[in-house]
C-alpha atoms as a PDB file:
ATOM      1  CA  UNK A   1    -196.233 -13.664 -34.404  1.00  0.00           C
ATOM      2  CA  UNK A   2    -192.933 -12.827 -33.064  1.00  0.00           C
ATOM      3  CA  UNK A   3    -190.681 -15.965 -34.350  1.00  0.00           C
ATOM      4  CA  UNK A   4    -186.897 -14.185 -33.452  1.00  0.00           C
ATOM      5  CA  UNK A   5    -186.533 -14.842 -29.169  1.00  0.00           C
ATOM      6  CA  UNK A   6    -183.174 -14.662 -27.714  1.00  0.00           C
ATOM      7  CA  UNK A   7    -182.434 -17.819 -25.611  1.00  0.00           C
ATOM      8  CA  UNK A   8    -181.115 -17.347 -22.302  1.00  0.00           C
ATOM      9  CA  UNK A   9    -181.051 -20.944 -20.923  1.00  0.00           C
ATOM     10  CA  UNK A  10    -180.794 -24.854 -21.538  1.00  0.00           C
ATOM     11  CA  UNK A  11    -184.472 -24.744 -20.129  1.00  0.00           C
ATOM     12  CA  UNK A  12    -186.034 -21.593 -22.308  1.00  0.00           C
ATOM     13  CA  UNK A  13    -184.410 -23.307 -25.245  1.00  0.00           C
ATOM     14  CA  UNK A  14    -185.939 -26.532 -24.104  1.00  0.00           C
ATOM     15  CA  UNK A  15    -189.678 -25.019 -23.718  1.00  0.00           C
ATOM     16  CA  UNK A  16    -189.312 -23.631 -27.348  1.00  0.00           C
ATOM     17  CA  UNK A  17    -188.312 -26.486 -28.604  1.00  0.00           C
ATOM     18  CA  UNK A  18    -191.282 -28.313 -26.880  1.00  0.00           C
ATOM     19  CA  UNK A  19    -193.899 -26.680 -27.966  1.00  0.00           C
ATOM     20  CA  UNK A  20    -193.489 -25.741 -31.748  1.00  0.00           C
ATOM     21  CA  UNK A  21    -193.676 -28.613 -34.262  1.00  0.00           C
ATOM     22  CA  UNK A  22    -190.973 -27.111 -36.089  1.00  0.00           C
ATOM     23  CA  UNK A  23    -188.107 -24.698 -34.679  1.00  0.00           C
ATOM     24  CA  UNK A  24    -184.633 -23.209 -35.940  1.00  0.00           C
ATOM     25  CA  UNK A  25    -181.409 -22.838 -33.658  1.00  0.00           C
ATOM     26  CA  UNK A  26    -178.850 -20.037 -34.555  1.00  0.00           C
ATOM     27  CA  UNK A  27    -176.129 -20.013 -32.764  1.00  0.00           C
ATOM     28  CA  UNK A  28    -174.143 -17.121 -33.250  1.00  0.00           C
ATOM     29  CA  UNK A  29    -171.448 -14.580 -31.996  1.00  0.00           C
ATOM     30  CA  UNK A  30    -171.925 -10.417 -32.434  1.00  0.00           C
ATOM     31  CA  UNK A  31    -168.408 -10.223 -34.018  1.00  0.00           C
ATOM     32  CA  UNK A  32    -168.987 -13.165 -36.895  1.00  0.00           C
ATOM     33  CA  UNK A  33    -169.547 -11.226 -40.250  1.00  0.00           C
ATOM     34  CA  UNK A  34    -171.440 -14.365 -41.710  1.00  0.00           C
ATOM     35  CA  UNK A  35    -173.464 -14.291 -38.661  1.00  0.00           C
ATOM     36  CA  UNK A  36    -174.617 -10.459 -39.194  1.00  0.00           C
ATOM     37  CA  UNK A  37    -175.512 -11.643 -42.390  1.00  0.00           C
ATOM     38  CA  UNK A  38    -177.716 -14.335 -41.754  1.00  0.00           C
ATOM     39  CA  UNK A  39    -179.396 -11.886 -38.492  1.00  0.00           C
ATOM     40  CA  UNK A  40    -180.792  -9.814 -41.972  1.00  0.00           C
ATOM     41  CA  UNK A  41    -182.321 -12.837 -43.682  1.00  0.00           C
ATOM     42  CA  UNK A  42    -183.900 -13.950 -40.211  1.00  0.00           C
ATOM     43  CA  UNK A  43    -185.030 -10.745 -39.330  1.00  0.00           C
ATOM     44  CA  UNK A  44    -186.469 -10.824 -42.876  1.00  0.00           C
ATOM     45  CA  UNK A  45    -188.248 -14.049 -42.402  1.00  0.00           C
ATOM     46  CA  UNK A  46    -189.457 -12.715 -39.074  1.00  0.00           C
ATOM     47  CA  UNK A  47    -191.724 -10.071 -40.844  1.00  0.00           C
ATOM     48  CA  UNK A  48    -192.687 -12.477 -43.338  1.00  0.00           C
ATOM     49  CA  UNK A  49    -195.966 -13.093 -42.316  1.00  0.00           C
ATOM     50  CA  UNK A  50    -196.512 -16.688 -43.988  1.00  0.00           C
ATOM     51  CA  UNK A  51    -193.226 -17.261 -42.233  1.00  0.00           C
ATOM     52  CA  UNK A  52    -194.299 -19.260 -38.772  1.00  0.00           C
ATOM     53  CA  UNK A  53    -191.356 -21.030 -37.665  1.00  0.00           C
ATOM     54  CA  UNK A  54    -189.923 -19.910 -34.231  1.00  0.00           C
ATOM     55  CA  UNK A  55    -185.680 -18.746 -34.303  1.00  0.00           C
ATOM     56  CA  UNK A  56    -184.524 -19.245 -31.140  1.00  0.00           C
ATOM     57  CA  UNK A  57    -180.899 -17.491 -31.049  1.00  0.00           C
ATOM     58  CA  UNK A  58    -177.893 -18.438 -29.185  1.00  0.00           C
ATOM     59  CA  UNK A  59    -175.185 -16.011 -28.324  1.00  0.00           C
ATOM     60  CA  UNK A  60    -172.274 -18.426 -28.256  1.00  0.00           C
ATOM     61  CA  UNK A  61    -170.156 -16.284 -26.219  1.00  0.00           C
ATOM     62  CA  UNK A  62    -173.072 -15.967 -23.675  1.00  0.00           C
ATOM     63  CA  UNK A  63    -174.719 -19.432 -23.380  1.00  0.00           C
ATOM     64  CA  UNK A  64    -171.536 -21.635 -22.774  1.00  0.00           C
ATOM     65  CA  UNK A  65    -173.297 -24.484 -21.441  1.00  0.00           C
ATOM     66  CA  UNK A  66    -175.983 -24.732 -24.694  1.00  0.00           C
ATOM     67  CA  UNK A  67    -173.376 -24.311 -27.394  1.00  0.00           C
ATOM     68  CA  UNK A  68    -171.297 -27.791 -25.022  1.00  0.00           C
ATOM     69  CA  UNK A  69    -175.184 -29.556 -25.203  1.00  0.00           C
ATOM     70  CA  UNK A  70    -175.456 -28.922 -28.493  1.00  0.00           C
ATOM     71  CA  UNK A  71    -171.797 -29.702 -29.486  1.00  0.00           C
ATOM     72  CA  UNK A  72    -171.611 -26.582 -31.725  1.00  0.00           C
ATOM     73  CA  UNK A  73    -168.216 -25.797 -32.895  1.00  0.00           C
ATOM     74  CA  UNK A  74    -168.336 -23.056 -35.018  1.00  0.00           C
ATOM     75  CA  UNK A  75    -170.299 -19.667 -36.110  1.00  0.00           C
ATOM     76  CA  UNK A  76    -172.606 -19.983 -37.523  1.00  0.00           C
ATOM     77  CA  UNK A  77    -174.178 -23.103 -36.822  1.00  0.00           C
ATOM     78  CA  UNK A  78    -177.700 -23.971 -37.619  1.00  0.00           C
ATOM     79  CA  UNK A  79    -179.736 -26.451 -36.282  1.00  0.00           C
ATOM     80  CA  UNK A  80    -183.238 -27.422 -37.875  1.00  0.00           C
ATOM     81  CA  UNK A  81    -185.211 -29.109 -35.289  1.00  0.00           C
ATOM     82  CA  UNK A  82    -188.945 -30.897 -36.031  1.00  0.00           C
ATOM     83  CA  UNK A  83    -190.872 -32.577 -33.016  1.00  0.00           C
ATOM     84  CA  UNK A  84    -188.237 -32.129 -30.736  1.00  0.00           C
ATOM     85  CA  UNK A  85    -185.552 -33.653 -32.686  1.00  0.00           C
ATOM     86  CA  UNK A  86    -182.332 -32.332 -35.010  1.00  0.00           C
ATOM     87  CA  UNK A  87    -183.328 -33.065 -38.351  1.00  0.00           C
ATOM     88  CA  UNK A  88    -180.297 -30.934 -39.783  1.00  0.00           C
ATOM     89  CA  UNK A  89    -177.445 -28.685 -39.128  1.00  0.00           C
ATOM     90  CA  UNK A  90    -175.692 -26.335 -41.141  1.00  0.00           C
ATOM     91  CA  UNK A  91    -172.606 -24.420 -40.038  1.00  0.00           C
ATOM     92  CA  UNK A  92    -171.850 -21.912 -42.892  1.00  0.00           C
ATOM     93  CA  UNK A  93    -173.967 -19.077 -44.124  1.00  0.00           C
ATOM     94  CA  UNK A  94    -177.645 -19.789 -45.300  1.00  0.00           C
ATOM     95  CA  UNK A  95    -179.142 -17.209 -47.344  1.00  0.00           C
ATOM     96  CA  UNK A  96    -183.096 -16.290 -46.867  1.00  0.00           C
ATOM     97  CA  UNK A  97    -184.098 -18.721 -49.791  1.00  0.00           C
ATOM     98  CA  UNK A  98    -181.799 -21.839 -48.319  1.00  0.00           C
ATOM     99  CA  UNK A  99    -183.714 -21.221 -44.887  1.00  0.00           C
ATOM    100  CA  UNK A 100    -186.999 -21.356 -46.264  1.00  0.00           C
ATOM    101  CA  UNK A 101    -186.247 -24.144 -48.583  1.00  0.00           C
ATOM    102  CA  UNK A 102    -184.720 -26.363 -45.900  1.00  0.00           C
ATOM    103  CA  UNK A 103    -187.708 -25.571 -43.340  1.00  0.00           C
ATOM    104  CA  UNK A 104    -190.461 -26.783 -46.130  1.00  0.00           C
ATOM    105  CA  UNK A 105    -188.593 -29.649 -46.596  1.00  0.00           C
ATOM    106  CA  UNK A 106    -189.214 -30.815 -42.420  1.00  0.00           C
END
């Protein structure tokens, strides 16, 4: 399964969002070292194969109108959603292990 998709609009994030159970946000910007960072442990989780919960990434420099619905202030931000709703947000780094713990714990 292919859990990393690049969001391009209020309405693809929407869809995601819809129809997984669970579902992490990153909003991020390609010059935010922390950012980078964090792109490694999700691409990590990606190829983890036990790993089944969707990231939907925002490019906050390229999806304006998403980072305004979402009132998202800063890179990184982090949003944890379950059935449709924000059950938590984070804006600092996560490491790989943080991630995973805060997902099991939806």
């Amino acid at each position: 399964m292919e859990t990393i998709t690049d969001i391009n609009s209020e309405n693809d994030l929407q869809t995601h969002i819809d129809t997984h159970d669970t579902a992490i946000i990153n909003f991020h910007a390609d010059w935010c070292p922390p950012c980078i960072t964090m792109e490694l442990f999700f691409e990590e989780l990606a190829d983890d194969p036990e790993f089944q919960t969707p990231i939907l990434r925002v490019d906050t420099e390229k999806q304006p109108d998403i980072v305004d619905s979402y009132n998202v202030r800063s890179n990184p931000t982090t949003i944890f959603m379950k059935n449709g709703t924000e059950h938590r947000r984070e804006t600092e780094m996560l490491d790989k292990k943080e991630i995973k713990t805060i997902i099991n714990s939806l």
